[in-house]
N, C-alpha and C. Protein backbone atom coordinates (compact mmCIF):
# COMPACT_ATOMS: atom_id res chain seq x y z
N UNK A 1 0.85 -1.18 0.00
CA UNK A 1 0.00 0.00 0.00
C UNK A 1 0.88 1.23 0.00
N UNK A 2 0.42 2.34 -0.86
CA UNK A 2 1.19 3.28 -0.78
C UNK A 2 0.98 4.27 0.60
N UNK A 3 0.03 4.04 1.27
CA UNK A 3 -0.23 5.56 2.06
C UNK A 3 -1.81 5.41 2.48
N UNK A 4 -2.14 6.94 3.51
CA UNK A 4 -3.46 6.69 3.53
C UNK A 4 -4.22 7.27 2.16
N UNK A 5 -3.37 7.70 1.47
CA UNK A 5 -4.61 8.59 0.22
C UNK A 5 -4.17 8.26 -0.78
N UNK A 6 -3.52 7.20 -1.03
CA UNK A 6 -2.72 6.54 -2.07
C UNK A 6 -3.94 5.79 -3.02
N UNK A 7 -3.97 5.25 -4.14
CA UNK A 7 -5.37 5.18 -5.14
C UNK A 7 -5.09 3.20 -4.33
N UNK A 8 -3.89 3.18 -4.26
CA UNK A 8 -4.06 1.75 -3.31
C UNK A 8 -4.76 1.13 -2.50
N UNK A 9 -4.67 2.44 -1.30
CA UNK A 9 -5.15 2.06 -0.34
C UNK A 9 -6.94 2.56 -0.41
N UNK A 10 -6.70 2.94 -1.43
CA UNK A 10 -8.64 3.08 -1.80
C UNK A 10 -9.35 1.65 -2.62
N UNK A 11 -8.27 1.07 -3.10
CA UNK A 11 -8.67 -0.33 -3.64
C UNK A 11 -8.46 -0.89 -2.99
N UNK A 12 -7.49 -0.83 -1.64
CA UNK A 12 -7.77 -1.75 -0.83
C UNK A 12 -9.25 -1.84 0.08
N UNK A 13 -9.14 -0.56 0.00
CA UNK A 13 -10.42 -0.45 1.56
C UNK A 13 -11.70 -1.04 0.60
N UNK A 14 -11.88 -0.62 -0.86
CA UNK A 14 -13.16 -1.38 -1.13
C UNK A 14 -13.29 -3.27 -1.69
N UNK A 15 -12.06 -3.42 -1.85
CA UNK A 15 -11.94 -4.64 -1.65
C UNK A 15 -12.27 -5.49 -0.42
N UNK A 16 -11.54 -4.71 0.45
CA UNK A 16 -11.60 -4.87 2.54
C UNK A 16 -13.22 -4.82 2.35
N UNK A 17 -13.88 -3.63 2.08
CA UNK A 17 -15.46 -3.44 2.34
C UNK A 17 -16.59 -4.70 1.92
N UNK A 18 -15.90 -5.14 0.43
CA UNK A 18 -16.84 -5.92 -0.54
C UNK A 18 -16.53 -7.55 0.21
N UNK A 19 -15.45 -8.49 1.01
CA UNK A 19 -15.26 -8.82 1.51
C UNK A 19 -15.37 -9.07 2.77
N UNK A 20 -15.74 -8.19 3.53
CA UNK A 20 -16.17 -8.09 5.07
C UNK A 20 -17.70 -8.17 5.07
N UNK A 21 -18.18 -8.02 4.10
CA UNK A 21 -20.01 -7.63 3.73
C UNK A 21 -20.23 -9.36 3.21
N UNK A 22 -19.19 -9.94 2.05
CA UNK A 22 -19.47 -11.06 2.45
C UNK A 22 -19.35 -12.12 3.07
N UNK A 23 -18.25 -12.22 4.11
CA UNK A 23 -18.00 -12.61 5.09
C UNK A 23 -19.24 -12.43 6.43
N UNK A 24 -19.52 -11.64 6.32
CA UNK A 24 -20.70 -11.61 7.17
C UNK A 24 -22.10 -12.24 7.33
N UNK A 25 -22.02 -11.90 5.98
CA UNK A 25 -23.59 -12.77 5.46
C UNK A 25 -23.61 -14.15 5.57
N UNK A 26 -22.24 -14.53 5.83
CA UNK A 26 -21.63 -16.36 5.19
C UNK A 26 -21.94 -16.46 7.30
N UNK A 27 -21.73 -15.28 8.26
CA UNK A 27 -22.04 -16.08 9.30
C UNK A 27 -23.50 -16.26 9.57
N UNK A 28 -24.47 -15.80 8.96
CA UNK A 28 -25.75 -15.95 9.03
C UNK A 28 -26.62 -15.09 10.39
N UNK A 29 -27.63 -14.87 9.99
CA UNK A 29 -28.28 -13.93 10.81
C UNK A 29 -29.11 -14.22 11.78
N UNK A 30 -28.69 -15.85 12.51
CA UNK A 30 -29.55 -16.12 13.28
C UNK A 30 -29.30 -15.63 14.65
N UNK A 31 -30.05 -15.97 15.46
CA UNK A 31 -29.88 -15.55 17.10
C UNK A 31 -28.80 -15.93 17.82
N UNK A 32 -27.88 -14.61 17.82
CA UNK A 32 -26.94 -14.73 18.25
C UNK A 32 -26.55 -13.94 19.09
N UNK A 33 -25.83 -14.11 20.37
CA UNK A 33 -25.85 -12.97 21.44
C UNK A 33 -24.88 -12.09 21.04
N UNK A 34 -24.82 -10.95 21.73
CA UNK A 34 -23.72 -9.71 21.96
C UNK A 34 -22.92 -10.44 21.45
N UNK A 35 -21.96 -11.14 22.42
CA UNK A 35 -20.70 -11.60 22.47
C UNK A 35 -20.39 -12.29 20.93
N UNK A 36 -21.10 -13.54 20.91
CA UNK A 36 -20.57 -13.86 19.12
C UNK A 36 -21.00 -13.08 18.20
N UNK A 37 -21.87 -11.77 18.09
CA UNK A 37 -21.74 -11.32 17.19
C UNK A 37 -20.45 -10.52 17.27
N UNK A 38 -20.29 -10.64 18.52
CA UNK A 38 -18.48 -9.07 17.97
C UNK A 38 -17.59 -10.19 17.60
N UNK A 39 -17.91 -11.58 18.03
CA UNK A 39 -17.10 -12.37 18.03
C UNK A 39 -16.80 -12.90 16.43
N UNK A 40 -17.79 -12.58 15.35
CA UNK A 40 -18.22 -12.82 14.06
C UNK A 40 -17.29 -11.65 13.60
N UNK A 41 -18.17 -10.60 14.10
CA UNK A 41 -17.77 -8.73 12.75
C UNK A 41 -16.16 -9.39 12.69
N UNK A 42 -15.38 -9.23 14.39
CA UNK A 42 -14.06 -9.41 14.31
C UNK A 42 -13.11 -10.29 13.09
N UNK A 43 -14.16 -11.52 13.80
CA UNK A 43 -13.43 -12.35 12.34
C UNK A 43 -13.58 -12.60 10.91
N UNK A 44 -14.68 -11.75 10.87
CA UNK A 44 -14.81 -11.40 9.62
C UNK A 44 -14.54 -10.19 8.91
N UNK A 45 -13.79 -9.23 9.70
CA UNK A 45 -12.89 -8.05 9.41
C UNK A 45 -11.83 -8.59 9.26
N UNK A 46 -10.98 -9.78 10.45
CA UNK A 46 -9.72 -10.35 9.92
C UNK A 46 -9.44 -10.77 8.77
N UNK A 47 -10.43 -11.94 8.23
CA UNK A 47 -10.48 -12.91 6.94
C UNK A 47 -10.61 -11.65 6.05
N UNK A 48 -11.59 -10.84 6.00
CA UNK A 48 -11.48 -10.05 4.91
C UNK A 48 -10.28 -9.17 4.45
N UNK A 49 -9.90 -8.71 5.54
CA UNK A 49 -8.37 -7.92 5.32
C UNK A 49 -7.33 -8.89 4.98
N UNK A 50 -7.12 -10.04 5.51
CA UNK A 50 -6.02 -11.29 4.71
C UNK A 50 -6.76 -11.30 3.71
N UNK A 51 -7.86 -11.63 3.12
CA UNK A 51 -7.92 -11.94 1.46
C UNK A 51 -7.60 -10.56 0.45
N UNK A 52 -7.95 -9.59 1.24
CA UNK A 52 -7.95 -8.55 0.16
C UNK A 52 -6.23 -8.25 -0.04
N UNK A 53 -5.59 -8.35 1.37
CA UNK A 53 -4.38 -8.08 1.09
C UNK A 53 -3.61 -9.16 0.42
N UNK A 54 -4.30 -10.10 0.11
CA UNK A 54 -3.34 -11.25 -0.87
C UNK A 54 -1.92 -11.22 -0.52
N UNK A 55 -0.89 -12.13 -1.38
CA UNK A 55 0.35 -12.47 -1.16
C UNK A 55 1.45 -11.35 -0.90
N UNK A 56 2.68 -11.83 -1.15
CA UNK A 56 3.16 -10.67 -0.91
C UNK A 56 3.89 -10.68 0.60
N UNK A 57 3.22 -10.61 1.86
CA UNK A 57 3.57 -10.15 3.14
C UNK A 57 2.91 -11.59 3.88
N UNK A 58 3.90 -12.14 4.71
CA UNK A 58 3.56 -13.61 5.60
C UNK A 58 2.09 -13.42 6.85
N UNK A 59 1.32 -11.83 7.20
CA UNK A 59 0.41 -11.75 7.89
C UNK A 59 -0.59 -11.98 7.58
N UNK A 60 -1.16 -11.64 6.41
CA UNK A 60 -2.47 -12.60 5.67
C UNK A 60 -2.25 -14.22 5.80
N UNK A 61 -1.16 -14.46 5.45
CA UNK A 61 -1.12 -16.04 5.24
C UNK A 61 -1.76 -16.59 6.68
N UNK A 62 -1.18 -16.21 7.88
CA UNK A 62 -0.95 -16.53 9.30
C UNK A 62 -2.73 -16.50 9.58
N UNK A 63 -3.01 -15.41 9.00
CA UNK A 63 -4.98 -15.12 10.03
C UNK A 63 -5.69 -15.76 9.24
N UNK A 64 -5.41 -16.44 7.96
CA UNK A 64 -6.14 -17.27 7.15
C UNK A 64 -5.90 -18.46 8.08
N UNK A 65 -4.36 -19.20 8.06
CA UNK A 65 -4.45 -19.99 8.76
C UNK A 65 -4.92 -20.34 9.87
N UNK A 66 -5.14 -19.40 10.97
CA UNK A 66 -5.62 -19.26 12.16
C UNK A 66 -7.38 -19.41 11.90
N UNK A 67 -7.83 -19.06 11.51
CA UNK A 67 -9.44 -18.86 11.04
C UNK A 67 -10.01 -19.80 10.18
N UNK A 68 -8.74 -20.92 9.65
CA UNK A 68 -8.83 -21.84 9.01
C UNK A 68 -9.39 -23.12 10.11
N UNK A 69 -8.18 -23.20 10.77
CA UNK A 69 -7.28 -24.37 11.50
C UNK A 69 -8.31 -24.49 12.96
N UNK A 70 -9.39 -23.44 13.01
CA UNK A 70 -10.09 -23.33 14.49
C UNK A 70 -11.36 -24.24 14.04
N UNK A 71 -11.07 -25.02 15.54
CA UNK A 71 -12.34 -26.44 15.59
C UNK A 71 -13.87 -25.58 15.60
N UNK A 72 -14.11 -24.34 16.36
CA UNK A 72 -15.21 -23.97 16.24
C UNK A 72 -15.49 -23.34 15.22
N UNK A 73 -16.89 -22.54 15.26
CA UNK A 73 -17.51 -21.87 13.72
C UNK A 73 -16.17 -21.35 13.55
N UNK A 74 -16.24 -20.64 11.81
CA UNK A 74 -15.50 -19.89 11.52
C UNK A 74 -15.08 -18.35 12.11
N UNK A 75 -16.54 -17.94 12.49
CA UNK A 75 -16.64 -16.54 13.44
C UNK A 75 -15.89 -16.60 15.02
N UNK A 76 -15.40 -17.44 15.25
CA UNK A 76 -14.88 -17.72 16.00
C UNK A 76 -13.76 -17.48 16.34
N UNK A 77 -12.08 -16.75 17.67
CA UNK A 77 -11.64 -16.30 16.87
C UNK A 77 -10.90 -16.42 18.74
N UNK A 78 -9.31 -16.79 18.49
CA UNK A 78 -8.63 -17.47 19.54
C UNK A 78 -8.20 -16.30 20.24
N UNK A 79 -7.43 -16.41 21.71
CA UNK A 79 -7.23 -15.19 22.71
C UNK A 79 -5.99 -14.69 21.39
N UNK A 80 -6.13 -13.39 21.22
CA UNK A 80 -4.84 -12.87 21.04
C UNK A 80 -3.46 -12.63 21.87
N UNK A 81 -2.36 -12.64 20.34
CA UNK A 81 -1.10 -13.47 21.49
C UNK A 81 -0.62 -12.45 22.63
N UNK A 82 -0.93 -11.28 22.69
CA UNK A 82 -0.72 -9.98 23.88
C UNK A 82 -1.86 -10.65 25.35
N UNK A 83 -2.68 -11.80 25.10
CA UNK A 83 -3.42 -12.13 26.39
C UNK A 83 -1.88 -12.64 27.12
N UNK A 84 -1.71 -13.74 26.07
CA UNK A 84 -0.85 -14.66 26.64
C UNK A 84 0.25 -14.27 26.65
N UNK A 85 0.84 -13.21 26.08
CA UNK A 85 2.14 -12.50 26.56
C UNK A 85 2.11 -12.21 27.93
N UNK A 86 0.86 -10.93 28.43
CA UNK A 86 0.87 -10.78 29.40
C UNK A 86 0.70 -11.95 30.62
N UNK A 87 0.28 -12.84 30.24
CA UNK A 87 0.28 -14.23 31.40
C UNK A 87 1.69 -14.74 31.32
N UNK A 88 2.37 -14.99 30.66
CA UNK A 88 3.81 -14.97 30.83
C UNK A 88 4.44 -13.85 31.64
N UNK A 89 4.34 -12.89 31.09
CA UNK A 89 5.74 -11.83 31.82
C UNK A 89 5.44 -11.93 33.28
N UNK A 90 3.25 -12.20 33.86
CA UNK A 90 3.49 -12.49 34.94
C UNK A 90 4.05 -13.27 36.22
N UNK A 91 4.01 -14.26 35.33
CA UNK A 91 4.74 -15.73 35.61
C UNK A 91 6.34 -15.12 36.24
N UNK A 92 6.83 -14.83 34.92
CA UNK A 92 8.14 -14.42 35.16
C UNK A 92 8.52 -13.32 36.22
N UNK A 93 7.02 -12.84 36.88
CA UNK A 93 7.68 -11.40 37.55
C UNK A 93 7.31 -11.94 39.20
N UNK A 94 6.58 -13.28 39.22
CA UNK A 94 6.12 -13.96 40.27
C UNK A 94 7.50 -15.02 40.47
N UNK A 95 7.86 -15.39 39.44
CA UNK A 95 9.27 -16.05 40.00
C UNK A 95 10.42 -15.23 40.27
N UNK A 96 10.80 -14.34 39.67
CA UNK A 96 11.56 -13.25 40.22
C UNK A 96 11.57 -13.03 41.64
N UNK A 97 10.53 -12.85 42.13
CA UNK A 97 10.20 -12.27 43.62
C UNK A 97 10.31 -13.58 44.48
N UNK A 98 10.25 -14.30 43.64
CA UNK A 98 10.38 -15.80 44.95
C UNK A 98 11.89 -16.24 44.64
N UNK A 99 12.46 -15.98 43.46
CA UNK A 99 14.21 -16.18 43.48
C UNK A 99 14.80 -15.55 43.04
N UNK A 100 15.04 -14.65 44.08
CA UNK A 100 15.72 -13.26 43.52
C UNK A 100 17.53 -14.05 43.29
N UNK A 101 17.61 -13.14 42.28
CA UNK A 101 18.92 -13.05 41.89
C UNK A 101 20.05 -12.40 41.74
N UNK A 102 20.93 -12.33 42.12
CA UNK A 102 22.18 -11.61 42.55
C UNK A 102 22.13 -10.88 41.10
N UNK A 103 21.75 -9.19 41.78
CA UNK A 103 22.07 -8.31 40.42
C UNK A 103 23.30 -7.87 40.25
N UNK A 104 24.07 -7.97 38.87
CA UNK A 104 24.94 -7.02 38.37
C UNK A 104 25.08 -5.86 37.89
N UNK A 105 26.07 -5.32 37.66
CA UNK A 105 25.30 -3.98 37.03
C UNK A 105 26.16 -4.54 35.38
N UNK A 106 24.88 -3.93 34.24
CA UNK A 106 25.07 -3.93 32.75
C UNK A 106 25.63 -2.32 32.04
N UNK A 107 26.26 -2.97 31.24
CA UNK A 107 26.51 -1.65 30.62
C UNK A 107 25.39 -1.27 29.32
N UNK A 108 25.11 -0.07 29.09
CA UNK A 108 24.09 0.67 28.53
C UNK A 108 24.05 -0.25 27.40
N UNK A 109 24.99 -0.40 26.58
CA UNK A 109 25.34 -1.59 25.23
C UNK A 109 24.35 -3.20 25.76
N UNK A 110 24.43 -3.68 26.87
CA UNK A 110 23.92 -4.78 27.05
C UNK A 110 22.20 -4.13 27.63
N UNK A 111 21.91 -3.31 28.01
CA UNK A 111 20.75 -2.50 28.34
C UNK A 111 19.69 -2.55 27.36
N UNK A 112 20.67 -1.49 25.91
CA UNK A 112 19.75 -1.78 25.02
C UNK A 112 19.37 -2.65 23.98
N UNK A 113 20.38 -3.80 23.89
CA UNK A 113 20.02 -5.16 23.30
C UNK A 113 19.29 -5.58 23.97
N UNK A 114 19.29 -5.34 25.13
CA UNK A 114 18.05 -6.10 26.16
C UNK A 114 16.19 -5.94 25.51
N UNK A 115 16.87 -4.57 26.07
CA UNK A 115 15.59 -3.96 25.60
C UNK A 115 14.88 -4.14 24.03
N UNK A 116 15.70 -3.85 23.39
CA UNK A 116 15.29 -4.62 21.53
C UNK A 116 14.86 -5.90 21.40
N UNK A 117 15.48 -6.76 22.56
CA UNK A 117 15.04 -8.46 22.39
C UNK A 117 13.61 -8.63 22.78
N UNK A 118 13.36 -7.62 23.83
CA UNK A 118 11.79 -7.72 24.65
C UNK A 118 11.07 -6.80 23.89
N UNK A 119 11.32 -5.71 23.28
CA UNK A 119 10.37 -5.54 22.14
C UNK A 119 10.04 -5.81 21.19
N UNK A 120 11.13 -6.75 20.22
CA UNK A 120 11.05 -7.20 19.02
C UNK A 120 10.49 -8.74 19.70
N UNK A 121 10.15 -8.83 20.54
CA UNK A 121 9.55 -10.78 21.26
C UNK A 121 8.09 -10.20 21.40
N UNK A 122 8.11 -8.77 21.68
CA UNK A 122 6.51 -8.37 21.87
C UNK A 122 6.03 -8.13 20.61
N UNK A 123 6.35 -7.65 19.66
CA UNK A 123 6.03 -7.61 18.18
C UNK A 123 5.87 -8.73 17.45
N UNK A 124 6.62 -9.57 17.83
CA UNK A 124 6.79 -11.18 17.26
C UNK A 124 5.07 -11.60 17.85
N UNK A 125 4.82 -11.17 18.79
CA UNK A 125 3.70 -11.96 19.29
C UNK A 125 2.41 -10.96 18.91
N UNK A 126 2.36 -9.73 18.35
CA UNK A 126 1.15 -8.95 17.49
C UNK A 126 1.35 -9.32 16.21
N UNK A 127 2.34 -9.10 15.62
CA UNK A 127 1.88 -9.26 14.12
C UNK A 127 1.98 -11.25 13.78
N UNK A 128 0.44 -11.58 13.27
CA UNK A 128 0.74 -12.65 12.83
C UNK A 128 1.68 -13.03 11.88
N UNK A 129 1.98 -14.21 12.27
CA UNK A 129 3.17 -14.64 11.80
C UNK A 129 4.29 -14.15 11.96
N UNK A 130 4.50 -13.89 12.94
CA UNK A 130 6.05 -12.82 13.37
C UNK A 130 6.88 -13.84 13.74
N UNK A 131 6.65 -14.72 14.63
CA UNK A 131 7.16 -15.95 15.39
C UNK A 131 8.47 -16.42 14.35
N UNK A 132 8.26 -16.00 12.80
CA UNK A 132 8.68 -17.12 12.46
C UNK A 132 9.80 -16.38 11.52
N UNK A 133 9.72 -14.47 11.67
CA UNK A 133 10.33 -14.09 10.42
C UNK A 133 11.64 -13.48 11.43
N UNK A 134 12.95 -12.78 10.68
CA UNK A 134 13.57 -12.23 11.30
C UNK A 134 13.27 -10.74 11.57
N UNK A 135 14.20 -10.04 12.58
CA UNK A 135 13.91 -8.79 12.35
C UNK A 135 13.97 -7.95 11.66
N UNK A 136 14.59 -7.44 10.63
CA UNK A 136 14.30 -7.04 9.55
C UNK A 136 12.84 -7.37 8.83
N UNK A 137 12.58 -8.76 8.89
CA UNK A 137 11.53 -8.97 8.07
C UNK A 137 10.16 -8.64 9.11
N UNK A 138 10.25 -8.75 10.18
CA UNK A 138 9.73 -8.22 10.98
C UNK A 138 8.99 -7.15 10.86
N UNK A 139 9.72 -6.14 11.09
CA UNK A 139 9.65 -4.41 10.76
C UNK A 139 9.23 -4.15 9.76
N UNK A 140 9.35 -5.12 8.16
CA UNK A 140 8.72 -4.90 7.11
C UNK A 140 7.13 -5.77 7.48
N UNK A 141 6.90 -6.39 7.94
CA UNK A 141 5.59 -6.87 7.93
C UNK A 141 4.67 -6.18 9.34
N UNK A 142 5.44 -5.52 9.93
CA UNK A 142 4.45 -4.77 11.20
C UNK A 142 3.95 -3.31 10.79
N UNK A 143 4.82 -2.91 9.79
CA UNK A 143 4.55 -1.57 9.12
C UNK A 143 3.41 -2.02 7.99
N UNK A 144 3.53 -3.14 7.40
CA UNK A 144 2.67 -3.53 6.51
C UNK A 144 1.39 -3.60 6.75
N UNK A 145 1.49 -4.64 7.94
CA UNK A 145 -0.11 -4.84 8.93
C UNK A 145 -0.33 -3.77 9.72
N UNK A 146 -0.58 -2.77 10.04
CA UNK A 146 -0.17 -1.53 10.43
C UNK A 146 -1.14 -0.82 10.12
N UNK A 147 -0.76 -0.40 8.55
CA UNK A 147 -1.31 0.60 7.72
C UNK A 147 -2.20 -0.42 6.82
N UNK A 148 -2.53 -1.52 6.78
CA UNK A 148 -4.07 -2.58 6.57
C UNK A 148 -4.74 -2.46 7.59
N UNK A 149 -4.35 -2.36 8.93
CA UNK A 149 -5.24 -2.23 10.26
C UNK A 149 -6.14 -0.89 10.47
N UNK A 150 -4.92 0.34 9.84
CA UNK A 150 -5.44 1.66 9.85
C UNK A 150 -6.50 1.43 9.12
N UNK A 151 -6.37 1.07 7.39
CA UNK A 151 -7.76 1.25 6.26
C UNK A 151 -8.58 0.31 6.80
N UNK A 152 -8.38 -0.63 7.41
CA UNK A 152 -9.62 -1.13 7.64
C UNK A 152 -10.31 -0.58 8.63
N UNK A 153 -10.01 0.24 10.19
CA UNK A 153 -10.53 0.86 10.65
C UNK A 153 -11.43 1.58 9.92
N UNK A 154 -11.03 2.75 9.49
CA UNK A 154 -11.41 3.53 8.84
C UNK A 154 -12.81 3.11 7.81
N UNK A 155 -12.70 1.73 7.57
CA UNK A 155 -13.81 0.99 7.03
C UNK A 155 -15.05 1.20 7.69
N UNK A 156 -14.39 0.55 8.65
CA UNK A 156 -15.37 -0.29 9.70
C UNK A 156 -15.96 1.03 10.36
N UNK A 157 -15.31 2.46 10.49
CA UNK A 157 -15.75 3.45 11.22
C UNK A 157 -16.92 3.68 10.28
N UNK A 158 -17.02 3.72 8.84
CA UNK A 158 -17.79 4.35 7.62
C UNK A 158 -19.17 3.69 7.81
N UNK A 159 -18.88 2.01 8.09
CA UNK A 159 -19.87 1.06 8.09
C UNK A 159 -20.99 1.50 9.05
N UNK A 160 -19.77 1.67 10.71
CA UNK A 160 -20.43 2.15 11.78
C UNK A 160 -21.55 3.38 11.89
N UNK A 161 -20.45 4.37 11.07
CA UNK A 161 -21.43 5.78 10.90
C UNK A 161 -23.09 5.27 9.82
N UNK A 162 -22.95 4.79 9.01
CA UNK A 162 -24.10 4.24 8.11
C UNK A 162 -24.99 3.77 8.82
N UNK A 163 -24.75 2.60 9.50
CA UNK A 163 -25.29 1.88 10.51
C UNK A 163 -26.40 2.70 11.69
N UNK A 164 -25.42 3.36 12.05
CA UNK A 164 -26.09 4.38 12.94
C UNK A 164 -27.30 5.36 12.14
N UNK A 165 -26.99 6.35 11.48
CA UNK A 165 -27.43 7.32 10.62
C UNK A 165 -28.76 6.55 9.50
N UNK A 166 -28.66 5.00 9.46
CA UNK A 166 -29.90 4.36 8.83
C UNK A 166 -29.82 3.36 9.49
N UNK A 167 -30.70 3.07 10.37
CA UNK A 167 -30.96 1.37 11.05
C UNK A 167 -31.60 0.55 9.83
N UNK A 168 -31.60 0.71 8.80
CA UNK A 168 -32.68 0.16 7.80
C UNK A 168 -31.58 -0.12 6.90
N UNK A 169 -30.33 -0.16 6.91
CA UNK A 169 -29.40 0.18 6.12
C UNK A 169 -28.27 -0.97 5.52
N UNK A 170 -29.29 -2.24 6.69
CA UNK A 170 -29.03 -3.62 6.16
C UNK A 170 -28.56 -4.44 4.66
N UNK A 171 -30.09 -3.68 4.01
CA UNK A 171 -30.10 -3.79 2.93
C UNK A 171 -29.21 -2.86 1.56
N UNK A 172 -29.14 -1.86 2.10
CA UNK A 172 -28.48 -0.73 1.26
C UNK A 172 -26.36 -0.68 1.41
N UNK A 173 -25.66 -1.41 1.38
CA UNK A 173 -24.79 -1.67 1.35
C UNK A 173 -24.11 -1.11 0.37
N UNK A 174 -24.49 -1.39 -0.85
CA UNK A 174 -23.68 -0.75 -2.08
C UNK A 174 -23.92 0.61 -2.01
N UNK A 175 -24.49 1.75 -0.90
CA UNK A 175 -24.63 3.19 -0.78
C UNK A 175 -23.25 3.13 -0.37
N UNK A 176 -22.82 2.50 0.37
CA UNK A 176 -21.35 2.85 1.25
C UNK A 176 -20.46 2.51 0.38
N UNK A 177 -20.48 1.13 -0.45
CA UNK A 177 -19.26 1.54 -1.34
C UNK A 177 -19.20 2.24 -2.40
N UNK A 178 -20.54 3.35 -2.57
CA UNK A 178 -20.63 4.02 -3.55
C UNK A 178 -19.87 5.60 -2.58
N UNK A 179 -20.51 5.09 -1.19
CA UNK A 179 -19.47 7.13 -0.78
C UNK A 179 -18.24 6.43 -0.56
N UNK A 180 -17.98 5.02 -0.39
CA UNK A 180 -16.23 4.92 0.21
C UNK A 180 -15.71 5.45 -1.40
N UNK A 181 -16.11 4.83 -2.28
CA UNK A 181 -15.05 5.57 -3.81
C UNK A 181 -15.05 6.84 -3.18
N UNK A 182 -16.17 8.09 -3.31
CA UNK A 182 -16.41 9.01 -3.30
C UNK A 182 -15.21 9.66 -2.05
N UNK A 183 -15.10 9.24 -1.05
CA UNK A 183 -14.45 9.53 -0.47
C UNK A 183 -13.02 9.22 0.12
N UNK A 184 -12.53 8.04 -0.24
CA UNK A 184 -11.49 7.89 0.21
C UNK A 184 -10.67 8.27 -0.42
């Protein structure tokens, strides 16, 4: 994608739009509480943003697979890996305190490799498929998923405003991707 006003990222977002609309319909409109329906939009904003963004970058591949590979419905949609980060570091900050360890002192050089390893391990665990790339490739695929996360917001805000502004507006779908051209 070139940008937010790039003619790209305007074919992306109505690709993202025409995709998330049918992804939705595919979870069906029966009685479903609060919870799985956010539990649906979500994963059907994910799947739609991996298909539209096609090849190219290893993070589509990863949320296809993930949305693939899950035993329940498809709308269905696993803890993200920042739950389970944070249940780790607690782990680690509960054993700390029960075996403390003779501190040294580091020099600023070993400080901030430190620090790069625990942020680039926290990035590894947001962008799908990070686990598996280096850093370099990393940084190219978190900037990538990034600015797909931004346009699709920005989607989903358009959908929202419609939504609101016509409760009847179920049916009228192709109005929005007639103002998203218009406007993005």
């Amino acid at each position: 994608m070139r940008g937010p006003g790039g003619s790209s990222t305007k074919a992306f977002k109505q690709g993202f739009l025409r995709s998330f609309l049918l992804s939705l319909r595919s979870c069906g409109n029966g009685a479903m509480g609060l919870q799985e329906r956010k539990r649906a939009v979500r994963s059907s904003a994910d799947i739609a943003m991996a298909t539209t963004r096609g090849n190219g970058a290893m993070w589509p591949q990863a949320l296809l697979a993930a949305a693939s590979s899950s035993s329940s419905p498809s709308w269905s949609r696993r803890l993200p890996a920042a739950a389970t980060a944070k249940a780790t570091t607690r782990r680690k900050k509960v054993a700390r305190r029960c075996c403390p360890q003779r501190r040294t002192t580091a020099s600023s050089g070993e400080i901030a490799r430190r620090l790069v390893r625990k942020r680039t391990k926290v990035l590894r665990g947001m962008v799908p498929g990070g686990e598996l790339l280096d850093g370099a490739s990393l940084l190219r695929e978190a900037v990538d998923y990034v600015v797909h996360l931004r346009a699709q917001v920005a989607v989903l805000r358009r959908v929202s405003n419609a939504m609101q502004q016509r409760p009847s507006s179920h049916h009228h779908m192709a109005g929005l991707l007639h103002g998203l051209r218009q406007c993005s």
